[in-house]
PDB file of N, CA and C in Angstrom:
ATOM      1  N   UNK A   1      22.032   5.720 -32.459  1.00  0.00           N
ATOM      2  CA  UNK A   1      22.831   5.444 -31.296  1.00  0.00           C
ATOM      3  C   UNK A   1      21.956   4.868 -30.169  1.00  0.00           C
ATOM      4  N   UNK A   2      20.993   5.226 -30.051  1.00  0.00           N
ATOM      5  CA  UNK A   2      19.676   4.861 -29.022  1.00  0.00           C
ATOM      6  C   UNK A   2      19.834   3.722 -28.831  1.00  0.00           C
ATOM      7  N   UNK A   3      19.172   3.354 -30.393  1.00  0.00           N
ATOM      8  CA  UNK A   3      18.622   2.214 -30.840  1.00  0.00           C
ATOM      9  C   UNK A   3      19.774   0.933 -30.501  1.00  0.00           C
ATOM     10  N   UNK A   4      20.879   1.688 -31.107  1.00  0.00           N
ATOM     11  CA  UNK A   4      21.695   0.469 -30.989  1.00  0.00           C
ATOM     12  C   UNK A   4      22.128  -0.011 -29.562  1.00  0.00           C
ATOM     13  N   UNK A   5      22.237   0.940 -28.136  1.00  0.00           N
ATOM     14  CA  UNK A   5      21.922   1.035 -26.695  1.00  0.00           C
ATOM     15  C   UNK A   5      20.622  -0.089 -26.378  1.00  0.00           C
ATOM     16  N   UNK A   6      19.513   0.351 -27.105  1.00  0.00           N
ATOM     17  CA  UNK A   6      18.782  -1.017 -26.791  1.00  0.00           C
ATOM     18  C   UNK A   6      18.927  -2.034 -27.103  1.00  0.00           C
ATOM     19  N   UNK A   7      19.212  -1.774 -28.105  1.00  0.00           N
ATOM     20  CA  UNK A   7      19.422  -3.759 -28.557  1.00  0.00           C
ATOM     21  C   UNK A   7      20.890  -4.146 -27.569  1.00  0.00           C
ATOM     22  N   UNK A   8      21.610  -3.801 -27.807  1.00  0.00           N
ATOM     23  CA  UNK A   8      22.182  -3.689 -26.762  1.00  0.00           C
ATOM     24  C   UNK A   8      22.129  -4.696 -25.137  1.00  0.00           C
ATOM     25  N   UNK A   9      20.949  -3.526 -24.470  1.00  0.00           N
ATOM     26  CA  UNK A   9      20.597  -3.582 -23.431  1.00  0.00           C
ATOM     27  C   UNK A   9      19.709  -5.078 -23.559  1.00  0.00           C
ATOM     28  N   UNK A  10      18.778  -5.028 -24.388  1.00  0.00           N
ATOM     29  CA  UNK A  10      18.197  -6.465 -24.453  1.00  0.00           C
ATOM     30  C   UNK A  10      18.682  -7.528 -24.395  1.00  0.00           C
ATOM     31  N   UNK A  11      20.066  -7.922 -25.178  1.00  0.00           N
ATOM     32  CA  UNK A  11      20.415  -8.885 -25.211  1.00  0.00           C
ATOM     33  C   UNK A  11      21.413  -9.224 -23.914  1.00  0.00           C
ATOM     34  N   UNK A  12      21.921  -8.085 -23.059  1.00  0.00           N
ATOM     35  CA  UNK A  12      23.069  -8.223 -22.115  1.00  0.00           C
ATOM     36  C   UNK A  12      22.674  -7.545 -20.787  1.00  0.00           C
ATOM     37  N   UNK A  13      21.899  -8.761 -20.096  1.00  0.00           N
ATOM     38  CA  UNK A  13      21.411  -8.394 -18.967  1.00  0.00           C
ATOM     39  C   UNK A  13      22.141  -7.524 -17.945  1.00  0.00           C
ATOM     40  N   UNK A  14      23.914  -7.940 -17.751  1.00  0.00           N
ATOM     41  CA  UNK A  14      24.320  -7.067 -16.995  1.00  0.00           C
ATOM     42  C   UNK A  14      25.003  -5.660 -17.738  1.00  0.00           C
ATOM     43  N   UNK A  15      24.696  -5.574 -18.823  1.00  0.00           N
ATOM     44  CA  UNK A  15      24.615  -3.834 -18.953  1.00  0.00           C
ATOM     45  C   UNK A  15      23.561  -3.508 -18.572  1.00  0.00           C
ATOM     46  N   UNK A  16      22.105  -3.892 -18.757  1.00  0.00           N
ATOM     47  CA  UNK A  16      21.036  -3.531 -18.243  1.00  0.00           C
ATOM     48  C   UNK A  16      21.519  -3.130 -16.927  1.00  0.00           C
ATOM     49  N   UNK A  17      21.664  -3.982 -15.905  1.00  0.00           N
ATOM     50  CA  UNK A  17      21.713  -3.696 -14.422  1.00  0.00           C
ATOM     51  C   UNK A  17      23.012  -1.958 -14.257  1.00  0.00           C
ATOM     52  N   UNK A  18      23.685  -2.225 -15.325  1.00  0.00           N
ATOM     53  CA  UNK A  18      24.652  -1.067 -14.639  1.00  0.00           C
ATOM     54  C   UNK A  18      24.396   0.192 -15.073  1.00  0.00           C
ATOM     55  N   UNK A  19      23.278   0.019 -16.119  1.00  0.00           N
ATOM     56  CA  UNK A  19      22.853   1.346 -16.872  1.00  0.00           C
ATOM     57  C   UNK A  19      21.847   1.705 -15.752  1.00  0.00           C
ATOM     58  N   UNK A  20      21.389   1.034 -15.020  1.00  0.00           N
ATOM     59  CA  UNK A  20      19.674   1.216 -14.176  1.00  0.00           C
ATOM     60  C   UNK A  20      20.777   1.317 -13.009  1.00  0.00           C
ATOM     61  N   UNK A  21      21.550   1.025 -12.609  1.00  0.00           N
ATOM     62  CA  UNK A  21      22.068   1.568 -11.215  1.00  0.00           C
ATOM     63  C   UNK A  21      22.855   2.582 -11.675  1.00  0.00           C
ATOM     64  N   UNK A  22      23.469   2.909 -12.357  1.00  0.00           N
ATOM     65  CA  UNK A  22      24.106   4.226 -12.860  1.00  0.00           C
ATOM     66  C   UNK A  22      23.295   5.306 -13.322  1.00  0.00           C
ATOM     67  N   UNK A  23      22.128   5.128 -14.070  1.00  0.00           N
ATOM     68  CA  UNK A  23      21.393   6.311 -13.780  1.00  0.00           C
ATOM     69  C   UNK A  23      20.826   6.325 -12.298  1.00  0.00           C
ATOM     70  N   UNK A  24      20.290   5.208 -11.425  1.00  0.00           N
ATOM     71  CA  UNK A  24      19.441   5.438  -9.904  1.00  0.00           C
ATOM     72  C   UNK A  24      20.254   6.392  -9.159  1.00  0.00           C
ATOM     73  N   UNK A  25      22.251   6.216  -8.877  1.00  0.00           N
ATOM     74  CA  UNK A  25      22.849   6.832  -8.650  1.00  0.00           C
ATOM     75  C   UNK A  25      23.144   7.811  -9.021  1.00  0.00           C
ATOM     76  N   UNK A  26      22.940   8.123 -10.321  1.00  0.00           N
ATOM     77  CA  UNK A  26      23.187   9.708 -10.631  1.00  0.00           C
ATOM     78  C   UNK A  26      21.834  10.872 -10.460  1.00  0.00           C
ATOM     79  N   UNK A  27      20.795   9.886 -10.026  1.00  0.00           N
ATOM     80  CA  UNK A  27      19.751  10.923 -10.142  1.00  0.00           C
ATOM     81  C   UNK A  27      19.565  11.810  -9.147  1.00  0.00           C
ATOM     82  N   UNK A  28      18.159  12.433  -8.963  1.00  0.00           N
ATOM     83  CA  UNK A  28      18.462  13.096  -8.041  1.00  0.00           C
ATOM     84  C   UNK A  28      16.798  12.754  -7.375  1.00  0.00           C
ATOM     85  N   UNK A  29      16.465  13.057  -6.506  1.00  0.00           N
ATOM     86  CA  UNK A  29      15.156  12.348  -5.158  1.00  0.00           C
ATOM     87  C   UNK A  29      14.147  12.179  -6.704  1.00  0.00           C
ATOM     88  N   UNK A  30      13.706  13.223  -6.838  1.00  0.00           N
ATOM     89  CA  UNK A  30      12.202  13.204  -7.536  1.00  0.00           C
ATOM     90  C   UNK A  30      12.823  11.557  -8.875  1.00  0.00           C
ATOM     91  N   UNK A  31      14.147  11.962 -10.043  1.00  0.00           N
ATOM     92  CA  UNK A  31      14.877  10.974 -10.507  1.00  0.00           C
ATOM     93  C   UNK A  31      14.456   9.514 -10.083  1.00  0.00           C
ATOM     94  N   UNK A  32      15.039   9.524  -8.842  1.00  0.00           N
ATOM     95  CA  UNK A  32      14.686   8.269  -7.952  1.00  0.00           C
ATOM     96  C   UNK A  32      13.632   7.391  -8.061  1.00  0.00           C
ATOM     97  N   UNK A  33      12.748   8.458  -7.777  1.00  0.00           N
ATOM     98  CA  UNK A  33      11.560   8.080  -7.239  1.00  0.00           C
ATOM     99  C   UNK A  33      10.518   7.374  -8.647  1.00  0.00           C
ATOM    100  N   UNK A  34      10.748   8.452  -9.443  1.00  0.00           N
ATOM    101  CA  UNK A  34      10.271   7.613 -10.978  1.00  0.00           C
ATOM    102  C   UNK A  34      10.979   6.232 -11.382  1.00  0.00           C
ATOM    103  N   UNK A  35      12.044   6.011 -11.316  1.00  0.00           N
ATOM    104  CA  UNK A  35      12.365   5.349 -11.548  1.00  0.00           C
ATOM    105  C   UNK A  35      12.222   3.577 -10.793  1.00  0.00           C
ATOM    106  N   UNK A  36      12.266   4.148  -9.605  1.00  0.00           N
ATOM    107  CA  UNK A  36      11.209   3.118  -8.718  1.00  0.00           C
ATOM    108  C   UNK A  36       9.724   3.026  -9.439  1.00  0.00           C
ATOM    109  N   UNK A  37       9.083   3.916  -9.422  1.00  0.00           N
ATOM    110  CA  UNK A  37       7.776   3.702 -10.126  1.00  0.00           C
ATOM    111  C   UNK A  37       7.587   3.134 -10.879  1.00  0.00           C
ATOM    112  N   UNK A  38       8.407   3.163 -12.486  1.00  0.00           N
ATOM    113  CA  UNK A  38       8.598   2.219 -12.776  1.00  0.00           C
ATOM    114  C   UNK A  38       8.818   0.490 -12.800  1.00  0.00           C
ATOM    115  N   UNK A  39      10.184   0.525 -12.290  1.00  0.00           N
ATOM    116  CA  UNK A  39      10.483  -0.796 -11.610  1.00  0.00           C
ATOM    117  C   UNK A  39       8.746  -1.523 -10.594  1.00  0.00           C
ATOM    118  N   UNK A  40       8.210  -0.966 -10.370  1.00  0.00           N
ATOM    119  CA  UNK A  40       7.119  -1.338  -9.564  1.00  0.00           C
ATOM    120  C   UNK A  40       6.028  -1.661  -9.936  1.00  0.00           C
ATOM    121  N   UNK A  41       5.659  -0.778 -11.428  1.00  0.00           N
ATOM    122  CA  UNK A  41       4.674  -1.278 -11.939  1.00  0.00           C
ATOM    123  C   UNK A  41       4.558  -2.653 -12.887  1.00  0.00           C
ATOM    124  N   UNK A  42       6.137  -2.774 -12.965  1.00  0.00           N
ATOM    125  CA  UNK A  42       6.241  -4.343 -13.648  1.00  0.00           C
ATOM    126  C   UNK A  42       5.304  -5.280 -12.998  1.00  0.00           C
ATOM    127  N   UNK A  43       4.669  -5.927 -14.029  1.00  0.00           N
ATOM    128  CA  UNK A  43       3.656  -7.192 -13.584  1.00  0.00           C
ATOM    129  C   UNK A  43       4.212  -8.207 -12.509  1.00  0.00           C
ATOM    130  N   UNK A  44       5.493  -8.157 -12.548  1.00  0.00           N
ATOM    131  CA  UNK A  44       5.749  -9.286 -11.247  1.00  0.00           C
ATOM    132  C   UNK A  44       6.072  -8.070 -10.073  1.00  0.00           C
ATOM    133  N   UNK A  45       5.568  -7.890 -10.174  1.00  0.00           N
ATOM    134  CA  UNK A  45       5.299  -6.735  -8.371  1.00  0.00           C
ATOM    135  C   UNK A  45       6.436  -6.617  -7.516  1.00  0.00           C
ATOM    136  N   UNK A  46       6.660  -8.037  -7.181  1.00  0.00           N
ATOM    137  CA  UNK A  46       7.476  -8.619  -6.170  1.00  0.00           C
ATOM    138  C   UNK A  46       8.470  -8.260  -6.351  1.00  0.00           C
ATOM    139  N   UNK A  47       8.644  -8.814  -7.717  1.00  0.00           N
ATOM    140  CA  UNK A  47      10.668  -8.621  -8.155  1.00  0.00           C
ATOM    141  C   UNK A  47      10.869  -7.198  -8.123  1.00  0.00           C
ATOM    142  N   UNK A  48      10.037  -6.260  -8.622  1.00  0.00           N
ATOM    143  CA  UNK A  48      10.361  -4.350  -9.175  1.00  0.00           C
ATOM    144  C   UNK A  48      10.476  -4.314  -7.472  1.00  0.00           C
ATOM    145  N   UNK A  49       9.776  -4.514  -6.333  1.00  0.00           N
ATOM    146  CA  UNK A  49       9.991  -4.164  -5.121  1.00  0.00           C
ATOM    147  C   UNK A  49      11.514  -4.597  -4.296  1.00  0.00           C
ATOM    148  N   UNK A  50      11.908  -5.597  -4.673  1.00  0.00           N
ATOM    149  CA  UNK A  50      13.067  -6.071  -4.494  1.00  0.00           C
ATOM    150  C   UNK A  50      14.242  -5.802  -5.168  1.00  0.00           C
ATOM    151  N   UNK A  51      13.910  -5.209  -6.498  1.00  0.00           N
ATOM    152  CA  UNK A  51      15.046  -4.329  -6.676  1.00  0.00           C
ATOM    153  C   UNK A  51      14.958  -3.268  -6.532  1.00  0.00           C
ATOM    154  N   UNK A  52      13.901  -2.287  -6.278  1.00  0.00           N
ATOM    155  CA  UNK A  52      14.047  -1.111  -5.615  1.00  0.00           C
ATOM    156  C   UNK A  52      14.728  -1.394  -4.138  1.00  0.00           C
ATOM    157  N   UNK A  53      14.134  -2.142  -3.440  1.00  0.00           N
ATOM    158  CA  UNK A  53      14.977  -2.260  -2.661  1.00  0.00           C
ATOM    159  C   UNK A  53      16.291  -2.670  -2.091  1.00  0.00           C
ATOM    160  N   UNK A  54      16.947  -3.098  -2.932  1.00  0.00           N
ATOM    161  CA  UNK A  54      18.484  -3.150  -3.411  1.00  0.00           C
ATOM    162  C   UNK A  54      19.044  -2.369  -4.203  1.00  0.00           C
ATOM    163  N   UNK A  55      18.265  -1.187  -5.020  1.00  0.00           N
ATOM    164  CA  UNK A  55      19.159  -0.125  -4.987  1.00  0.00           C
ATOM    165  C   UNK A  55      19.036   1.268  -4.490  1.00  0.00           C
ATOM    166  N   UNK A  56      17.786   0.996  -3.032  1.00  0.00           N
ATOM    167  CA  UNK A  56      18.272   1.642  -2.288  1.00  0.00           C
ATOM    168  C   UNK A  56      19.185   1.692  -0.968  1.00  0.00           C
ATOM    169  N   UNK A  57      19.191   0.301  -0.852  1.00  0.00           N
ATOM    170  CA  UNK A  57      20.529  -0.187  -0.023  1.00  0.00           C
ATOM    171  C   UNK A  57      21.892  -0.134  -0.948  1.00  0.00           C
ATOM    172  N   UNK A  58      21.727   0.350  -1.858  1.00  0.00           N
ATOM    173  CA  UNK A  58      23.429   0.330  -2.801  1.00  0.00           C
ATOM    174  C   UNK A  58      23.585   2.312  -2.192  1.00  0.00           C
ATOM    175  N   UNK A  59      22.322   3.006  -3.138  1.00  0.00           N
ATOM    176  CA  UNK A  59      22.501   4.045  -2.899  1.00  0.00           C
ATOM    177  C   UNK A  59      22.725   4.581  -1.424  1.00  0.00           C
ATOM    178  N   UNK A  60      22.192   3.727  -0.588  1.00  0.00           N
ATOM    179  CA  UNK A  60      22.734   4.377   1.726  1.00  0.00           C
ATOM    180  C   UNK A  60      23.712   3.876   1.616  1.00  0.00           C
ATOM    181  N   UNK A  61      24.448   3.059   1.234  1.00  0.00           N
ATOM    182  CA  UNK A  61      25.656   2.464   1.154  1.00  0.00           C
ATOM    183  C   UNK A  61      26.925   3.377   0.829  1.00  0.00           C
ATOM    184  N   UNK A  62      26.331   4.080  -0.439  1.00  0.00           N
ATOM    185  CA  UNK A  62      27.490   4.978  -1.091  1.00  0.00           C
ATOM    186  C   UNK A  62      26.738   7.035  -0.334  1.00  0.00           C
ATOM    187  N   UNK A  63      26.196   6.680   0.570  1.00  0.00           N
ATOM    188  CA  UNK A  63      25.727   8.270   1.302  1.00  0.00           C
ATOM    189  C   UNK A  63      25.216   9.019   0.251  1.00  0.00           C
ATOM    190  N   UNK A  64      23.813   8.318  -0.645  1.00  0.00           N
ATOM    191  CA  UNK A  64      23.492   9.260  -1.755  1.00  0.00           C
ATOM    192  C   UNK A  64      21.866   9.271  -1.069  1.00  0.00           C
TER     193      UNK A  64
END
C-alpha cells in the first residue's frame, strides 16, 4: 500500500502537494518543525524555504 502511495506521489505532483500540506496541517509544533527541516535541506535551499514559507502562511491562515 506504501509503495503504491509512492509511486503514486512521484508521478502526480499535486497529490504530492496535498499529502505535504495535509500532513503540515495535521501535525503538531515539534511535527512542523521536522518537516520544514526537511523541506530545507533540499539542495535548492531557496525553493524548501519558500515553501515552508507558504505553508506557514496557509497554516496562520486556517489559526493552526
Amino acid at each position: 500500500m506504501l509503495n503504491d502511495l509512492i509511486n503514486q506521489v512521484t508521478h502526480n505532483n499535486k497529490l504530492f502537494v496535498e499529502l505535504l500540506l495535509n500532513f503540515y496541517l495535521d501535525g503538531n509544533g515539534v511535527e512542523r518543525q521536522q518537516i520544514e527541516e526537511i523541506l530545507q535541506e533540499n539542495k535548492q535551499e531557496d525553493l524548501g524555504h519558500r515553501i515552508v514559507e507558504n505553508l506557514r502562511q496557509i497554516a496562520a491562515s486556517k489559526a493552526l
